[in-house]
PDB file of N, CA and C in Angstrom:
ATOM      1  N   UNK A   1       6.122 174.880 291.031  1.00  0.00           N
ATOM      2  CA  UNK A   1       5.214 175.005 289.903  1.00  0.00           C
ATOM      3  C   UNK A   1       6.009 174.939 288.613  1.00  0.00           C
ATOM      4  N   UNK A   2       5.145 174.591 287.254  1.00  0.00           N
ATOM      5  CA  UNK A   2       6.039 174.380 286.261  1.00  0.00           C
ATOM      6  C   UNK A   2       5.331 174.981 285.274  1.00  0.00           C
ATOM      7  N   UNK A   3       5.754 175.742 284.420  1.00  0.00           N
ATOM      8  CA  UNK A   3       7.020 175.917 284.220  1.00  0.00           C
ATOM      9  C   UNK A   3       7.204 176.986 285.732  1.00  0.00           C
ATOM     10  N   UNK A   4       8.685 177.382 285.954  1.00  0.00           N
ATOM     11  CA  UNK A   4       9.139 177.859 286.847  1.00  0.00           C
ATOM     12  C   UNK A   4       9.001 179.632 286.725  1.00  0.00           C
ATOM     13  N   UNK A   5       8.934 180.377 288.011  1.00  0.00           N
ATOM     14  CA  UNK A   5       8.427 181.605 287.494  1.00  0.00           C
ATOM     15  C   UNK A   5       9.741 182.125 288.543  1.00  0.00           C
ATOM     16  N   UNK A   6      10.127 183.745 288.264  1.00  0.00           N
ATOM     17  CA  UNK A   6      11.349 184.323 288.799  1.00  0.00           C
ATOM     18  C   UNK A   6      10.783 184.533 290.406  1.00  0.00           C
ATOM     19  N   UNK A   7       9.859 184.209 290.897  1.00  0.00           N
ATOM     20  CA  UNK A   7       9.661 184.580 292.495  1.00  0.00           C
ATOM     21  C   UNK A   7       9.542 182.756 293.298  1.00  0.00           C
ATOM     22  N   UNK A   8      10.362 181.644 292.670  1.00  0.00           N
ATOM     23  CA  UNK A   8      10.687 180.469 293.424  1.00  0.00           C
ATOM     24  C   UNK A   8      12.225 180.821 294.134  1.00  0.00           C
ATOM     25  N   UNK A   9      12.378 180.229 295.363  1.00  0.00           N
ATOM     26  CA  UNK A   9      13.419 179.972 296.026  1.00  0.00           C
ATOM     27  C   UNK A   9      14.748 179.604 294.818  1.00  0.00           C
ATOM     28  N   UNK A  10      14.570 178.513 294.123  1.00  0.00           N
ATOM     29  CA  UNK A  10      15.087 177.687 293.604  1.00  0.00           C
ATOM     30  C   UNK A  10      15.811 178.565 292.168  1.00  0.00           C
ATOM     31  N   UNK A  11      14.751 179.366 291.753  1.00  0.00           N
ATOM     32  CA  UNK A  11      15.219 181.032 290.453  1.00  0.00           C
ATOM     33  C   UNK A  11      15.620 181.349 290.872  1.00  0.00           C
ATOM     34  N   UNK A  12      15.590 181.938 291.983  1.00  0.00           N
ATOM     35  CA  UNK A  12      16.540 183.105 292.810  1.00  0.00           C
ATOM     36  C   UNK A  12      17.650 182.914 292.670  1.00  0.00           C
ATOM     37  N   UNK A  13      17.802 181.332 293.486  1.00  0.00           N
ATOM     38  CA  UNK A  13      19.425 180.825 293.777  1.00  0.00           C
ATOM     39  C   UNK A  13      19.708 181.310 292.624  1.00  0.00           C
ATOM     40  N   UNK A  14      19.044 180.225 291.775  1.00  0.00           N
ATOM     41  CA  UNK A  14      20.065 179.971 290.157  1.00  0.00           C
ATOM     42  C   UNK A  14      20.151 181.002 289.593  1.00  0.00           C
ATOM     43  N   UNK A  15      19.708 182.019 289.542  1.00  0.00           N
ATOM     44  CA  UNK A  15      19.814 183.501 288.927  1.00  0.00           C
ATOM     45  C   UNK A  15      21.048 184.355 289.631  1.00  0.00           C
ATOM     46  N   UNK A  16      21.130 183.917 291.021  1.00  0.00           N
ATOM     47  CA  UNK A  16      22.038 184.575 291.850  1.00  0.00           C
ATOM     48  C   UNK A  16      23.552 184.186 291.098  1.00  0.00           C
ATOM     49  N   UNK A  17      23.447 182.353 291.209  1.00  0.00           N
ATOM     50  CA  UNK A  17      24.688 181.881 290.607  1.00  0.00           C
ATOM     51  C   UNK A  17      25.214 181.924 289.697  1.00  0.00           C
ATOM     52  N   UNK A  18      24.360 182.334 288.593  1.00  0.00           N
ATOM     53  CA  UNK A  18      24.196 182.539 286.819  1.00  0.00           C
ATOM     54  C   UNK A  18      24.894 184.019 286.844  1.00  0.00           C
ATOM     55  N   UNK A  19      24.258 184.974 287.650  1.00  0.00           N
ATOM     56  CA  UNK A  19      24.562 186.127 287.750  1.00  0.00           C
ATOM     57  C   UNK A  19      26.308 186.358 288.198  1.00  0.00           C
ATOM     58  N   UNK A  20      26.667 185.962 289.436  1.00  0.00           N
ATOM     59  CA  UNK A  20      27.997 185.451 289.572  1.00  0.00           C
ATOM     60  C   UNK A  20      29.439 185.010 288.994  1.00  0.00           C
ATOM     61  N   UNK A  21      28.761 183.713 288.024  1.00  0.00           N
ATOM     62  CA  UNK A  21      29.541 183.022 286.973  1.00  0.00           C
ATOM     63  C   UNK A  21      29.367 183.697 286.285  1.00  0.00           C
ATOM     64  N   UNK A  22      28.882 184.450 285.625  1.00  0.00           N
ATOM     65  CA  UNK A  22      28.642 185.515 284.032  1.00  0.00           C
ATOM     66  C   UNK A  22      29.748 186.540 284.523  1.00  0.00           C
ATOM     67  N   UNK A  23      29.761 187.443 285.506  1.00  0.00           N
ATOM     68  CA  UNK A  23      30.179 188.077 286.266  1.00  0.00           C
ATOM     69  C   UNK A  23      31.854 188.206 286.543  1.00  0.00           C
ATOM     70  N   UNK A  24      32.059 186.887 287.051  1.00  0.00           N
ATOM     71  CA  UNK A  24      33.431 186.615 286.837  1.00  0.00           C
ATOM     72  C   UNK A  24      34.141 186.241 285.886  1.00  0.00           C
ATOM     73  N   UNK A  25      33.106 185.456 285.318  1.00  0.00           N
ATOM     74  CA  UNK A  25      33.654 185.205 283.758  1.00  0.00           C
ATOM     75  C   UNK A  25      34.085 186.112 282.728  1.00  0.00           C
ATOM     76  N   UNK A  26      33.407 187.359 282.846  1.00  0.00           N
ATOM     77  CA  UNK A  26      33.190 188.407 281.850  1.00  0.00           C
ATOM     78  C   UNK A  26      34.250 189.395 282.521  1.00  0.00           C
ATOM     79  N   UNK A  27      34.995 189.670 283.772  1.00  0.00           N
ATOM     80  CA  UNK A  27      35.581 190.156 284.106  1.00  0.00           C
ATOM     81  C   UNK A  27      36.747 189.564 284.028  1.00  0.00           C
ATOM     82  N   UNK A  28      37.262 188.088 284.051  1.00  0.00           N
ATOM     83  CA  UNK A  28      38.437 187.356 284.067  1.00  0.00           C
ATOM     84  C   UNK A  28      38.528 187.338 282.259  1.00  0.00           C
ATOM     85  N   UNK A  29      37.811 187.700 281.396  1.00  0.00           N
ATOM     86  CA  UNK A  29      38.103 187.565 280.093  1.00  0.00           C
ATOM     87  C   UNK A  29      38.352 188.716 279.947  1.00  0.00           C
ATOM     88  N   UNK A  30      38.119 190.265 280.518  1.00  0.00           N
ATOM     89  CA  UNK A  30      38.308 191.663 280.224  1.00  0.00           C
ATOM     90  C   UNK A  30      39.496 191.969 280.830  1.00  0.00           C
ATOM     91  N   UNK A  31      40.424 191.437 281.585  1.00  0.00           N
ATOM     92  CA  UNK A  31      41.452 191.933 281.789  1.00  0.00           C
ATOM     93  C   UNK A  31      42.666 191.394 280.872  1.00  0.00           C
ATOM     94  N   UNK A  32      43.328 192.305 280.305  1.00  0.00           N
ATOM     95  CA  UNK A  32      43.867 192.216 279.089  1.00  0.00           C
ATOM     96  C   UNK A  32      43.622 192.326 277.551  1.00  0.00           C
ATOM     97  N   UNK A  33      43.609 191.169 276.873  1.00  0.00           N
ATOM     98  CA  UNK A  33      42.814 191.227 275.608  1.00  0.00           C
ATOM     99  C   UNK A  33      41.564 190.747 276.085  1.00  0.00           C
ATOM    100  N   UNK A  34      39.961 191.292 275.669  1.00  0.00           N
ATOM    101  CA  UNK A  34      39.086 191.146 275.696  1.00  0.00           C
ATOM    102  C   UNK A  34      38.532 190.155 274.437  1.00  0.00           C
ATOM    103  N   UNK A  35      37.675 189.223 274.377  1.00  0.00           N
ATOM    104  CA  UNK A  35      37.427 188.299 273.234  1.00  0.00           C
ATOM    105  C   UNK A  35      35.811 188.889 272.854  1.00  0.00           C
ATOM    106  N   UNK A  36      35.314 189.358 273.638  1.00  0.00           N
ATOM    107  CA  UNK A  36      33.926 189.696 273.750  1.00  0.00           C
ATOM    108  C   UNK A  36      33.776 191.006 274.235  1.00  0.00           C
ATOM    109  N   UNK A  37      32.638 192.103 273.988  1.00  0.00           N
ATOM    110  CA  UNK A  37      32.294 193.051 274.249  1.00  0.00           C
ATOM    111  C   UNK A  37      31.778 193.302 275.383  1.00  0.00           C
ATOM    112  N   UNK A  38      30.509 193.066 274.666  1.00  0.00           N
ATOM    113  CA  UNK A  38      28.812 192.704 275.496  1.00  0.00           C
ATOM    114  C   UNK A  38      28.537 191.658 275.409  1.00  0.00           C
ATOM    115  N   UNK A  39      27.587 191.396 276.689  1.00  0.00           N
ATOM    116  CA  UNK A  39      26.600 190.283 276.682  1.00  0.00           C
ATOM    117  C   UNK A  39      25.158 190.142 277.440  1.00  0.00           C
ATOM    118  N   UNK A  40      24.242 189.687 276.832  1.00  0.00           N
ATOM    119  CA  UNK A  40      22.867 189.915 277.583  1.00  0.00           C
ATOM    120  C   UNK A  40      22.585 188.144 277.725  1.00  0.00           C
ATOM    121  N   UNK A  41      22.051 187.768 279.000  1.00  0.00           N
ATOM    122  CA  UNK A  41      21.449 186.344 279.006  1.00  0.00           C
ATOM    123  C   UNK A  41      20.494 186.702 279.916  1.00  0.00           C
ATOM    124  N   UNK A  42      19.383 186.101 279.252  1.00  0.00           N
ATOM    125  CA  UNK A  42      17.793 186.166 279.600  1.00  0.00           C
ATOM    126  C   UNK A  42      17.763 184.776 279.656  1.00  0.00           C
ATOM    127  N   UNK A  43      17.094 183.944 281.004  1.00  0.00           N
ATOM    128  CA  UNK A  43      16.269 182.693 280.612  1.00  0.00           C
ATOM    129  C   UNK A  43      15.111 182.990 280.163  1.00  0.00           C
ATOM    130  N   UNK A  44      14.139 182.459 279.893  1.00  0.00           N
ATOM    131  CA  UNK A  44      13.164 182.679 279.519  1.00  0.00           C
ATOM    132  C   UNK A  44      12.006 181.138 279.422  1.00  0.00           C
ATOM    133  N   UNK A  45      10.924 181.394 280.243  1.00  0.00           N
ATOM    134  CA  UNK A  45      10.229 180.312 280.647  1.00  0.00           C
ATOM    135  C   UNK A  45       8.336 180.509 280.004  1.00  0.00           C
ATOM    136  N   UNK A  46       7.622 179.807 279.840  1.00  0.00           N
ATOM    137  CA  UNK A  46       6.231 180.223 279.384  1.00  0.00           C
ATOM    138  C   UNK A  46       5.737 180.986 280.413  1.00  0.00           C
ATOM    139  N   UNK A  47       5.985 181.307 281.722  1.00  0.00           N
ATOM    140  CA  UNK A  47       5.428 181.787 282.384  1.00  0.00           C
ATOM    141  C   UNK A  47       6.130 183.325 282.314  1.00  0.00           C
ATOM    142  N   UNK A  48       7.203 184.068 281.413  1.00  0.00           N
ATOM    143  CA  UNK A  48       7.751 184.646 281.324  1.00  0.00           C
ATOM    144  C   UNK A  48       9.874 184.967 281.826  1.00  0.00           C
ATOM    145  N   UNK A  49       9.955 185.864 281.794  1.00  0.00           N
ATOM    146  CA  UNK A  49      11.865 186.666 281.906  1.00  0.00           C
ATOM    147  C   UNK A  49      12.108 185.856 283.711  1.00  0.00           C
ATOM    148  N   UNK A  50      12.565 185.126 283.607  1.00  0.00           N
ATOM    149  CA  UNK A  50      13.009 184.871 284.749  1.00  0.00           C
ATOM    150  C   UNK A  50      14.233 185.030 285.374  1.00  0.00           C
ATOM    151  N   UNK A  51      15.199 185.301 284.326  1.00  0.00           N
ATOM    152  CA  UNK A  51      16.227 186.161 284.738  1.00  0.00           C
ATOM    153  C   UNK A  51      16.758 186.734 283.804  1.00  0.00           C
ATOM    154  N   UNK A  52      17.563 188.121 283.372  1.00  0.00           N
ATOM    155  CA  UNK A  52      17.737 189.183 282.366  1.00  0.00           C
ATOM    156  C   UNK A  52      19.043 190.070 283.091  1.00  0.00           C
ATOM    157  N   UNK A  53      19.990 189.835 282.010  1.00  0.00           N
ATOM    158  CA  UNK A  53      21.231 190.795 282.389  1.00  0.00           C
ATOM    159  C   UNK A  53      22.042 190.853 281.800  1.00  0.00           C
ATOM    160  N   UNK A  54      22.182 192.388 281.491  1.00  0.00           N
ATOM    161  CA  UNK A  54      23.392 192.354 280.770  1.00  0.00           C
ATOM    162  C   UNK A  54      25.054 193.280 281.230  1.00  0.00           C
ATOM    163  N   UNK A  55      26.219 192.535 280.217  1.00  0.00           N
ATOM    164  CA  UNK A  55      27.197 192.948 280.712  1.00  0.00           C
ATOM    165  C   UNK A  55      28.210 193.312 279.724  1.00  0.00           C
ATOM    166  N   UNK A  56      29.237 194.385 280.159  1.00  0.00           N
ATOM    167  CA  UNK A  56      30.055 194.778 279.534  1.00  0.00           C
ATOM    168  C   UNK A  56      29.405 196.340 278.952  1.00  0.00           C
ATOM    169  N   UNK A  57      29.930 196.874 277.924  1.00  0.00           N
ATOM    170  CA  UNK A  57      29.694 198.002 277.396  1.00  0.00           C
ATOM    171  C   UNK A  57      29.006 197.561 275.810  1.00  0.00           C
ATOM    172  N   UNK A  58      28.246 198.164 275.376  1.00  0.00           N
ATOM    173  CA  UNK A  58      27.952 198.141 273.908  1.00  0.00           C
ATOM    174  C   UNK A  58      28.721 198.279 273.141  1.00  0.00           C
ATOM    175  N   UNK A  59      29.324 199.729 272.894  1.00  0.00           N
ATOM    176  CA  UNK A  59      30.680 199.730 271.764  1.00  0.00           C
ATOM    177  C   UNK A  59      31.753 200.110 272.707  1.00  0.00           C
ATOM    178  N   UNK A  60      32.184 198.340 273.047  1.00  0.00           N
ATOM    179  CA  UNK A  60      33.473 199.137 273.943  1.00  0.00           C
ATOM    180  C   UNK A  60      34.727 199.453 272.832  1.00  0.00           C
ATOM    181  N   UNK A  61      34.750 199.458 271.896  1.00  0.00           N
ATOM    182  CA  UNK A  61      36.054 199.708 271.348  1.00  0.00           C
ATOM    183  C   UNK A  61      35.979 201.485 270.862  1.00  0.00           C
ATOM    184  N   UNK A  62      34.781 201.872 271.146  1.00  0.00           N
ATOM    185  CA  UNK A  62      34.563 203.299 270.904  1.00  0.00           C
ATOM    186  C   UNK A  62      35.351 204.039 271.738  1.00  0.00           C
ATOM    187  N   UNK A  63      36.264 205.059 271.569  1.00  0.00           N
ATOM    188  CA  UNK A  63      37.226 205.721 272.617  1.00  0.00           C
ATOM    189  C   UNK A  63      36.454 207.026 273.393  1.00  0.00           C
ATOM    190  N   UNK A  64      35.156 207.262 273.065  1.00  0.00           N
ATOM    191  CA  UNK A  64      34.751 208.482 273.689  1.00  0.00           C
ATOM    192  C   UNK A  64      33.268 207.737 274.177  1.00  0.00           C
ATOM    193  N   UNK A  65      33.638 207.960 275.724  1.00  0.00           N
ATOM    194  CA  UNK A  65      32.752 207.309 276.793  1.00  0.00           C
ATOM    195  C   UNK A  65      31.391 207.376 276.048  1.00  0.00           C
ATOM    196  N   UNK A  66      31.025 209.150 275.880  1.00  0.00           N
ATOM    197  CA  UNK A  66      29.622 209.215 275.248  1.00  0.00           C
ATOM    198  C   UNK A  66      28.749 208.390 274.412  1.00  0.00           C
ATOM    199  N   UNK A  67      29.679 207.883 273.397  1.00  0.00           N
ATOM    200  CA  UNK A  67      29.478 207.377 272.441  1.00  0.00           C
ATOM    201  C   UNK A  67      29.442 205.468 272.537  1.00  0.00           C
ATOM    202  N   UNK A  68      29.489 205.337 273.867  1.00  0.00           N
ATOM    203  CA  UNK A  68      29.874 203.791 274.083  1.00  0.00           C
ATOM    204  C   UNK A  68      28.664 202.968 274.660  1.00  0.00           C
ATOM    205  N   UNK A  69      27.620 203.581 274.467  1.00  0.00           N
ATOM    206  CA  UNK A  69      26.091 202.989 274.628  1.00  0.00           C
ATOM    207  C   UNK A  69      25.905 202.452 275.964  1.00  0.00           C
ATOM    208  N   UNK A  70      26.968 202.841 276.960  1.00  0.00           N
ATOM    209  CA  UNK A  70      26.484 202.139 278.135  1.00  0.00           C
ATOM    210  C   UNK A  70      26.506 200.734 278.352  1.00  0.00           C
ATOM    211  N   UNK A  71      25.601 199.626 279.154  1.00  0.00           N
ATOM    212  CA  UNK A  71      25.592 198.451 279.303  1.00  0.00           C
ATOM    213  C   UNK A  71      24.729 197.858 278.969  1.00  0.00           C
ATOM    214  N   UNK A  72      24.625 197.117 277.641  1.00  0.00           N
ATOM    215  CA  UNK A  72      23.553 196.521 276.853  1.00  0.00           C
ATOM    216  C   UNK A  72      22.329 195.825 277.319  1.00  0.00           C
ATOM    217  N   UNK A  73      21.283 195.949 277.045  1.00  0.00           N
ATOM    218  CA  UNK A  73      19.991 195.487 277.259  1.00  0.00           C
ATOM    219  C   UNK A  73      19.316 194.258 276.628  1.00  0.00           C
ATOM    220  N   UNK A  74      17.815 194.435 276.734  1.00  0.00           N
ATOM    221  CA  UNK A  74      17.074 193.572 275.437  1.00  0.00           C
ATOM    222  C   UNK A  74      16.757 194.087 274.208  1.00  0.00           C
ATOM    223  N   UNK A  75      17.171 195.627 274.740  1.00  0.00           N
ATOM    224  CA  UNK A  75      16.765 195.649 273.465  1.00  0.00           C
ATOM    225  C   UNK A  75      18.635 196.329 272.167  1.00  0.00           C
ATOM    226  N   UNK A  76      19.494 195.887 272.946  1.00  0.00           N
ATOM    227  CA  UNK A  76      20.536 195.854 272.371  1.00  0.00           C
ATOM    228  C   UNK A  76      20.321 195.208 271.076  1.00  0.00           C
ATOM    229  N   UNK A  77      21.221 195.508 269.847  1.00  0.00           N
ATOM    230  CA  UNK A  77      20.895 194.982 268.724  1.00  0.00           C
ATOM    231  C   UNK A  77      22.490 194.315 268.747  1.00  0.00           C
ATOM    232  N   UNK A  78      22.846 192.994 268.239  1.00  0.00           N
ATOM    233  CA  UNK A  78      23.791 192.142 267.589  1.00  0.00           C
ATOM    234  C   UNK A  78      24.089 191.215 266.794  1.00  0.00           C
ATOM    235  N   UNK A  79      24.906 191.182 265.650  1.00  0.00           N
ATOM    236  CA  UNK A  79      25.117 190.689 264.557  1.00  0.00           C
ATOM    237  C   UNK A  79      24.836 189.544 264.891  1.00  0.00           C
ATOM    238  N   UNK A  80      24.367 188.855 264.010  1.00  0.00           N
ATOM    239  CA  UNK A  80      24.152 187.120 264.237  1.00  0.00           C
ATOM    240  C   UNK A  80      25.704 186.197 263.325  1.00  0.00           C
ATOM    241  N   UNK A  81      26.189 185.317 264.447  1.00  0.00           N
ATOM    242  CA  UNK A  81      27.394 184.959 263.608  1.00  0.00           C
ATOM    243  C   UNK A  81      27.359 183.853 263.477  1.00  0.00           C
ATOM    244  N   UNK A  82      28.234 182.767 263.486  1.00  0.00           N
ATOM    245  CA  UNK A  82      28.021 181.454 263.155  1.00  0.00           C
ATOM    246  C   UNK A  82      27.331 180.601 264.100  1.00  0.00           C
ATOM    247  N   UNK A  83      27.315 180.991 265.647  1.00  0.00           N
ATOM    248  CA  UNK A  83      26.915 180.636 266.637  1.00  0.00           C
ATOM    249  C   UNK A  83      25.832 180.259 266.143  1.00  0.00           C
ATOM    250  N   UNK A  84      25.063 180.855 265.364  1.00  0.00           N
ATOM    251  CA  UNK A  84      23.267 180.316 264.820  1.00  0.00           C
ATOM    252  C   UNK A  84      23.109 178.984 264.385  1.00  0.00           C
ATOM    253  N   UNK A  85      24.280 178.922 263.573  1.00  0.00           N
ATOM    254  CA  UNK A  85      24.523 177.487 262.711  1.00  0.00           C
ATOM    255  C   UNK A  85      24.605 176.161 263.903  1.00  0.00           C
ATOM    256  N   UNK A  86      24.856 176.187 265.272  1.00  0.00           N
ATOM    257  CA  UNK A  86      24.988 175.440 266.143  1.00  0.00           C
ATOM    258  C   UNK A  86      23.847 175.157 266.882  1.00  0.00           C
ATOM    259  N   UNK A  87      23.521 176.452 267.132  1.00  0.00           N
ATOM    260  CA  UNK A  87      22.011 176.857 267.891  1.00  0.00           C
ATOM    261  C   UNK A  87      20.616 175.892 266.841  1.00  0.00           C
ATOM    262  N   UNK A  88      20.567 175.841 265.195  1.00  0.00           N
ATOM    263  CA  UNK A  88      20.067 175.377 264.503  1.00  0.00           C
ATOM    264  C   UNK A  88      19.952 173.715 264.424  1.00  0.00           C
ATOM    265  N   UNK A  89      21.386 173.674 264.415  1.00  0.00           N
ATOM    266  CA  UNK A  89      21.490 172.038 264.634  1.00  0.00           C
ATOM    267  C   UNK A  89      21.268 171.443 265.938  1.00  0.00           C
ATOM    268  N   UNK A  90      21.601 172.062 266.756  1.00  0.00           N
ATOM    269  CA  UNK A  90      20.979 171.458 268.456  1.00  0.00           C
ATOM    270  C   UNK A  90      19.677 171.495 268.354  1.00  0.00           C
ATOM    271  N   UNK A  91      18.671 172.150 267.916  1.00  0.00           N
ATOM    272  CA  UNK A  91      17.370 172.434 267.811  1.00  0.00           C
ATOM    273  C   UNK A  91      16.547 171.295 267.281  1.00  0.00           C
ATOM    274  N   UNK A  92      17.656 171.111 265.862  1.00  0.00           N
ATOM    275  CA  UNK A  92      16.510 169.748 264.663  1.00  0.00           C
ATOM    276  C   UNK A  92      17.292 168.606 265.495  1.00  0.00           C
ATOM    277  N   UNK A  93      18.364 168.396 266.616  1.00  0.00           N
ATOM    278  CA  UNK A  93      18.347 167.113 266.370  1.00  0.00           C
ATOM    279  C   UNK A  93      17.632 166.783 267.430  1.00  0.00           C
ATOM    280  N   UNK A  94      16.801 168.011 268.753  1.00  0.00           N
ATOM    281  CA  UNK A  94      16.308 167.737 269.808  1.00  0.00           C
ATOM    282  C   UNK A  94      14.490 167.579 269.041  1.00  0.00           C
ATOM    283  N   UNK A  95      14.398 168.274 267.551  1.00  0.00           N
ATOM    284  CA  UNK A  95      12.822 168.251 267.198  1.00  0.00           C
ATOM    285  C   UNK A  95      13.344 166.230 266.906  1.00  0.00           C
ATOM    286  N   UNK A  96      13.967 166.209 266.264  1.00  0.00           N
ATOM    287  CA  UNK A  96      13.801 164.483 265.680  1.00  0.00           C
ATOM    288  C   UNK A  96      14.011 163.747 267.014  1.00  0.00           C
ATOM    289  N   UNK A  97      14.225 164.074 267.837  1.00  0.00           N
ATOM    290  CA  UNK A  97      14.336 162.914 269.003  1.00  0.00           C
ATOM    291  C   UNK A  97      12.798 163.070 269.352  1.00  0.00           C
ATOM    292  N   UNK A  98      12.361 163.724 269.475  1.00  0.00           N
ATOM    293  CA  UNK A  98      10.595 164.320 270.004  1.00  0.00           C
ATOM    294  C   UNK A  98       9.785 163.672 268.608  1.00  0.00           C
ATOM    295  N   UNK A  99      10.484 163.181 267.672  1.00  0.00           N
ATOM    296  CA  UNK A  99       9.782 162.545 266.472  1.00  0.00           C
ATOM    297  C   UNK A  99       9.144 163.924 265.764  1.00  0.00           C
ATOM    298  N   UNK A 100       9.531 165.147 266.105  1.00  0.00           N
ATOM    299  CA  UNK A 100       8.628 165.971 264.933  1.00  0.00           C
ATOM    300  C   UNK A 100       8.988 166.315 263.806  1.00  0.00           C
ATOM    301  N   UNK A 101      10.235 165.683 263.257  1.00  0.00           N
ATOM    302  CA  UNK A 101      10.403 166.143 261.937  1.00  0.00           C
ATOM    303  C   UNK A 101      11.703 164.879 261.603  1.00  0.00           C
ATOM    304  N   UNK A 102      11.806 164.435 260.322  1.00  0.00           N
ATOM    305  CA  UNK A 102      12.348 163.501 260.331  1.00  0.00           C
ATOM    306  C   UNK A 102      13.720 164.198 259.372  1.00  0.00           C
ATOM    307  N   UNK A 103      15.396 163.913 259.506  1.00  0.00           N
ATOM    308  CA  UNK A 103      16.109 163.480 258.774  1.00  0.00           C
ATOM    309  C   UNK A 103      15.940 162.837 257.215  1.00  0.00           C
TER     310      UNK A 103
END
């Protein structure tokens, strides 16, 4: 069915594998110097959250456990950085290929 909903064979996998690669990834970048904190990746489909997870600690550079927010959510809050500026331009050049807005 389309759009795709989190109870297909086919989500599962890919959520399993997504889950995995995030997983190792986020652990092979935390040993040593860390480049990244946290991270949350949600797909997200019209039919709704088809997969949602997050990793690492909130304020890991905080030295007192209490105070280190645990393992970030949706509803985690994070600075928006230049990454937007990329996210923006991938966006208008996929609206002008669809003809909805012109250059």
């Amino acid at each position: 069915a389309f759009p795709p909903t989190n109870f297909s064979d086919g989500i599962a996998n890919a959520s399993s594998t997504l889950d995995t690669l995030a997983t190792a990834a986020f652990n092979a970048n935390h040993t040593g110097s860390p480049n990244i904190d946290s991270l949350v990746i949600a797909v997200i489909t019209a039919n709704g959250t088809v997969f949602e997870k997050g990793y690492g600690i909130v304020k890991a550079n905080e030295t007192d456990p209490a105070l280190q927010g645990g393992t970030p959510d949706r509803n985690t809050l994070y600075r928006i950085d230049s990454s937007s500026k990329l996210l923006t331009a991938v966006e208008t050049m996929y609206l002008k290929q669809q003809g909805l807005v012109s250059l």
